[in-house]
Protein backbone atom coordinates (compact mmCIF):
# COMPACT_ATOMS: atom_id res chain seq x y z
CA UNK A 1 0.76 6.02 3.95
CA UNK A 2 -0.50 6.43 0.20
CA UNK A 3 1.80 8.77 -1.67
CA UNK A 4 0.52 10.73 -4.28
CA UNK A 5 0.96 13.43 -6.63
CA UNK A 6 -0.99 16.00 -8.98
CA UNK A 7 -0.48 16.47 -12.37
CA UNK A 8 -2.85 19.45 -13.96
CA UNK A 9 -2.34 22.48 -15.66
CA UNK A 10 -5.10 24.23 -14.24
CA UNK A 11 -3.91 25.42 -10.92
CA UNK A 12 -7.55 25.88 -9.52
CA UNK A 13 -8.09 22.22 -10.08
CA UNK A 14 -4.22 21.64 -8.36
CA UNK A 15 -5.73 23.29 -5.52
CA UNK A 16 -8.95 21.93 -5.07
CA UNK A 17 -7.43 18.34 -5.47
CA UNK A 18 -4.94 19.03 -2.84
CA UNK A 19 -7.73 20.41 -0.36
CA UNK A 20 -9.51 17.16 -0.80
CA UNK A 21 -6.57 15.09 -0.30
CA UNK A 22 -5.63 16.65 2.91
CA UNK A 23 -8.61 14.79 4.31
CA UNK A 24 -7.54 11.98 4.14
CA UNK A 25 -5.14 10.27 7.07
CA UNK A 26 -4.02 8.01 4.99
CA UNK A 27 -2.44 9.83 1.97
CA UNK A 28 0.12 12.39 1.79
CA UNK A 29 0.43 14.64 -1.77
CA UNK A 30 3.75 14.79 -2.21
CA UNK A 31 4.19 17.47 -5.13
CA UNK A 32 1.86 18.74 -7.95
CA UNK A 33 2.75 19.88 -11.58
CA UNK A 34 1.22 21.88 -13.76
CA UNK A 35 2.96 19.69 -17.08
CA UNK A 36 3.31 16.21 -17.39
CA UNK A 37 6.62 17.01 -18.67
CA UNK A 38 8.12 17.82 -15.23
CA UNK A 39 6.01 14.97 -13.77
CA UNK A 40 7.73 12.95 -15.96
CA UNK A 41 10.97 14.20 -14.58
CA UNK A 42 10.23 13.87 -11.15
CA UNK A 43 9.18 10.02 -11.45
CA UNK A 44 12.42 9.35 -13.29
CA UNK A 45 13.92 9.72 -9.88
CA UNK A 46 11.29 9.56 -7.52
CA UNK A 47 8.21 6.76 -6.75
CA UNK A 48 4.76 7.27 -5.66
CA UNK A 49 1.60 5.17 -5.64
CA UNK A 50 -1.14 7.25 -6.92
CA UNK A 51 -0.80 9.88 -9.44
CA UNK A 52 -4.06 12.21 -10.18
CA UNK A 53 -3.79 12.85 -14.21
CA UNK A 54 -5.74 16.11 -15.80
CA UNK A 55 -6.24 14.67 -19.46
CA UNK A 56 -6.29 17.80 -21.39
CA UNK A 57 -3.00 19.93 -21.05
CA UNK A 58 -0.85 21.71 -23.41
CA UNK A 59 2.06 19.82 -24.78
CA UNK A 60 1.59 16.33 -23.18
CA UNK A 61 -1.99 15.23 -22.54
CA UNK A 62 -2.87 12.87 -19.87
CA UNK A 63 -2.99 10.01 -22.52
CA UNK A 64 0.29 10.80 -24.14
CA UNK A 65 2.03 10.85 -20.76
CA UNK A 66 0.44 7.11 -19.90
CA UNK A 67 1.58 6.36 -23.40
CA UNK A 68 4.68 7.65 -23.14
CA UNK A 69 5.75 6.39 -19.66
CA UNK A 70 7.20 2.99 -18.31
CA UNK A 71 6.42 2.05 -14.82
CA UNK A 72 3.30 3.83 -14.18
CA UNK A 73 1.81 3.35 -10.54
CA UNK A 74 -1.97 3.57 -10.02
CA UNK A 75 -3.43 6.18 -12.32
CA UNK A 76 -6.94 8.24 -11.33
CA UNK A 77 -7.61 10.44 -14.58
CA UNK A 78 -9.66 13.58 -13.92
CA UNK A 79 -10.97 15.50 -16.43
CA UNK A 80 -13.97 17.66 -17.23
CA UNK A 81 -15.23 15.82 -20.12
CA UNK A 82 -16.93 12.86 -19.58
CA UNK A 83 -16.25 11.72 -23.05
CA UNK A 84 -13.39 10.36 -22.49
CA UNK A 85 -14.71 7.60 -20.30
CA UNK A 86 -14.41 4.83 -23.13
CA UNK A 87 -11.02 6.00 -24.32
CA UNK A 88 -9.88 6.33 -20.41
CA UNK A 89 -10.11 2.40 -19.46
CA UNK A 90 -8.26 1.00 -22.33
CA UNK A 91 -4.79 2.29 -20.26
CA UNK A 92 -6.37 0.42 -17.21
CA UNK A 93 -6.20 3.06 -15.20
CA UNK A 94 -7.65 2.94 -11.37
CA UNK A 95 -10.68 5.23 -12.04
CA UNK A 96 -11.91 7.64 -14.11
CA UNK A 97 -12.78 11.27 -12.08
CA UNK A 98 -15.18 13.83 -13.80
CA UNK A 99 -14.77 17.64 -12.28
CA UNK A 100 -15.81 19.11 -10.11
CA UNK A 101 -14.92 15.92 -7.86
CA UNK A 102 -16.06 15.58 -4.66
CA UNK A 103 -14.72 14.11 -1.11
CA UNK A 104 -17.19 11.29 -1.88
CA UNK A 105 -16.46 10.09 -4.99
CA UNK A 106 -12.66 10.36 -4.44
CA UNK A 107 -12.99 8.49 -1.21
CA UNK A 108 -13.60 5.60 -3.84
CA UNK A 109 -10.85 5.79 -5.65
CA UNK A 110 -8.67 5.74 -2.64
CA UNK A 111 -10.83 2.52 -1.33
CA UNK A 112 -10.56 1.40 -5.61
CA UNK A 113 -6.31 1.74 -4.76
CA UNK A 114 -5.80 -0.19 -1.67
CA UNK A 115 -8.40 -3.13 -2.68
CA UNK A 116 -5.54 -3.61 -5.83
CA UNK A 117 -2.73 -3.34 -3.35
CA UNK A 118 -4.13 -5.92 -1.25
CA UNK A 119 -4.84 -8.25 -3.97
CA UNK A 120 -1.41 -7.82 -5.75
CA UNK A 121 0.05 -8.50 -2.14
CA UNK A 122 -1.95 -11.57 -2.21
CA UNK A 123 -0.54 -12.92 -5.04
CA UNK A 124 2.94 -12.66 -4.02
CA UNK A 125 4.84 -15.15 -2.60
CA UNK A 126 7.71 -13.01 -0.79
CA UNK A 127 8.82 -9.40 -0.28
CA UNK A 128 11.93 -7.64 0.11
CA UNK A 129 13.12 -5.87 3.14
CA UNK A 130 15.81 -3.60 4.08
CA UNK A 131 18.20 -5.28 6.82
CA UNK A 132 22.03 -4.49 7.45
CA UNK A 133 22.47 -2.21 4.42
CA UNK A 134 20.87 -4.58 1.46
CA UNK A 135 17.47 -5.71 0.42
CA UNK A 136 17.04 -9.33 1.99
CA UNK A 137 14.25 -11.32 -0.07
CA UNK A 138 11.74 -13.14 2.37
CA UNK A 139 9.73 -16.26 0.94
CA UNK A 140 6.23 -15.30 3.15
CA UNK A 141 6.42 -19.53 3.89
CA UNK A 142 10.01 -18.71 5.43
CA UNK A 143 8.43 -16.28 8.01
CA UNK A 144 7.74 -17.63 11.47
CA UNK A 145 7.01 -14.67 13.18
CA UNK A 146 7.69 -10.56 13.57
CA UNK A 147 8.57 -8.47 16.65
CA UNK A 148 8.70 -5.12 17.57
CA UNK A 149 11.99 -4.36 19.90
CA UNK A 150 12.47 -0.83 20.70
CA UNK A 151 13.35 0.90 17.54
CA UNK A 152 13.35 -1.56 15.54
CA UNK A 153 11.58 -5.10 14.15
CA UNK A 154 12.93 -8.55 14.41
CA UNK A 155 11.87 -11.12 11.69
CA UNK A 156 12.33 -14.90 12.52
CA UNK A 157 13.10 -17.12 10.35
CA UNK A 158 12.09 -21.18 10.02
CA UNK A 159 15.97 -21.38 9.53
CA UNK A 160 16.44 -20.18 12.67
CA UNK A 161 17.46 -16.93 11.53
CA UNK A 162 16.59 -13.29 12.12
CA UNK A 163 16.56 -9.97 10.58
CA UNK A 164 16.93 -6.92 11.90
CA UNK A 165 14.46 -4.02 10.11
CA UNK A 166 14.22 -0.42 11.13
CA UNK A 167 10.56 -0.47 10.37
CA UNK A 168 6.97 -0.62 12.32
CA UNK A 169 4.43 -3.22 12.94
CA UNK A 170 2.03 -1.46 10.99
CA UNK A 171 3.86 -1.01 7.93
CA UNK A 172 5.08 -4.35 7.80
CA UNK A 173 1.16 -5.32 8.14
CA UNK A 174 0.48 -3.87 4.66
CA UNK A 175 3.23 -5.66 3.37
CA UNK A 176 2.38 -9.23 4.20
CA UNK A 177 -1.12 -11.02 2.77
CA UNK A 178 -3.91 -11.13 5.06
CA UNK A 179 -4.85 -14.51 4.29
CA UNK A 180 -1.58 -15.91 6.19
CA UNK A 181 -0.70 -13.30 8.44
CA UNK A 182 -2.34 -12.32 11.54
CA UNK A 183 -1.77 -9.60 14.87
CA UNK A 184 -1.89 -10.81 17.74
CA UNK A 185 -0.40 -8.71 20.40
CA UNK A 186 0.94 -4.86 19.77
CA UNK A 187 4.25 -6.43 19.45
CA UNK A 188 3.66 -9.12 17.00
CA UNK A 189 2.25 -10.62 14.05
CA UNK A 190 2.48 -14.36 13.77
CA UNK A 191 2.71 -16.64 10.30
CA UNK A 192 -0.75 -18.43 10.84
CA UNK A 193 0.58 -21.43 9.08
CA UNK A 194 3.25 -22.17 11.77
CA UNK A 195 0.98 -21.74 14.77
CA UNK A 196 1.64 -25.56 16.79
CA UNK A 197 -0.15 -24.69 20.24
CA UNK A 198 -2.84 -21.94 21.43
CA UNK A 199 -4.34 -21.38 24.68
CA UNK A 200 -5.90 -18.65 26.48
CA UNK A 201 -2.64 -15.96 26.82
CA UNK A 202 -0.14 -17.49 24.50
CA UNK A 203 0.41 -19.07 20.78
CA UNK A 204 3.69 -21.64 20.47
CA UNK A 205 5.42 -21.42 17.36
CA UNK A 206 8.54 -23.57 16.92
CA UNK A 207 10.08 -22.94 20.58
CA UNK A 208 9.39 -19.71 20.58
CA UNK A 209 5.91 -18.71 23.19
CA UNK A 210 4.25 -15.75 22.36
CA UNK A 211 1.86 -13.55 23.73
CA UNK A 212 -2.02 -12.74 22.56
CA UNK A 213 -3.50 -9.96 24.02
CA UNK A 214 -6.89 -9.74 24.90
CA UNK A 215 -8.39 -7.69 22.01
CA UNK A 216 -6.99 -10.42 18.82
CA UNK A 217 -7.90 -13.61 21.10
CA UNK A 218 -11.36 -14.00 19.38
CA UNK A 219 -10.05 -12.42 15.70
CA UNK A 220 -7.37 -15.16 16.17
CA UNK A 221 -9.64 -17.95 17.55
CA UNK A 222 -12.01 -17.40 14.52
CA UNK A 223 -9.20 -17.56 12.29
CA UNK A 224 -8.33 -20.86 13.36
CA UNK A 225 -11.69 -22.16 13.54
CA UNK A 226 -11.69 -22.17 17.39
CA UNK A 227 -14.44 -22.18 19.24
């Protein structure tokens, strides 16, 4: 899930954007502001991914705030001026949104944000996770293999290890690069590197067998370059 918040002093515009964004499945507005001054305050203590910027408000404009703040996540600046296009893209923001916006046009922004996440995820070489109370780094060349169990996920290790995660198949998915991971079974998503032995039901990696279900068979076999 995409979090994201509003910052705009014009509360019909606050309103609108948050109709729009309810939409969506896949992002949940967390809080909107009417100064950049308390969004400022709130991301001092808080993270997001997306945050919806109104360039012209009282006090702190949409340009001093990206000026003015460390850490920014993706940035979508609206504004009702179009002039400000030029100016806009120096800060490298995500996109640039002229109002009235539309479902349409904001759908690709959203598309704009998860194409970066998937190519900064890309680019990575490990991630952290949450196991036992501390944040465990994982080298993505380390991972065999995760599986769902109950409640909660089990990530083994080429050491022979495993971690325990309180977290979901699908949000692990998003985590991990496309290009070397792949699903294979509700249950499981496999290291595609470490795959030894396929055949119609089951992959071997290491000693461990595991199951493919019917509908990633051919996604899997293409993968591989089985025919």
């Amino acid at each position: 899930m995409i979090s994201a918040i509003v910052v705009d002093d014009d509360s019909m515009a606050r309103e609108s954007m948050r109709f729009l964004l309810e939409k969506f499945d896949n992002i949940e507005l967390i809080e909107s502001f009417e100064s950049a001054f308390d969004a400022k305050k709130y991301l001092a203590e808080n993270s997001v991914d997306i945050i919806f910027l109104d360039i012209e408000m009282p006090e702190l404009s949409g340009f001093e705030f990206l000026s003015t703040t460390k850490e920014l996540p993706g940035i979508v600046l609206t504004t009702g001026n179009a002039d400000y296009a030029i100016e806009a893209f120096e800060y490298e923001v995500l996109d640039f949104l002229v109002k009235p916006i539309n479902f349409a046009r904001l759908s690709k922004s959203i598309d704009r944000y998860e194409k970066s996440k998937k190519i900064a995820i890309a680019d990575r070489e490990d991630m952290f996770v949450r196991s036992e109370g501390k944040f465990v780094r994982v080298p993505f060349d380390d991972l065999l293999f995760a599986q769902t169990r109950e409640d909660y996920m089990c990530l083994f290790m080429t050491d022979k290890s495993k971690l325990i995660i309180h977290s979901t198949l699908s949000k692990l998915e998003k985590s991990l690069p496309e290009s070397r991971f792949q699903k294979v079974h509700r249950s499981y998503i496999v290291n595609l590197s470490k795959i030894v032995d396929v055949d119609e039901t089951t992959i071997v990696i290491e000693d461990h067998v595991i199951p493919i279900s019917r509908a990633f068979r051919p996604i899997l076999k293409n993968r591989l370059g089985l025919q």
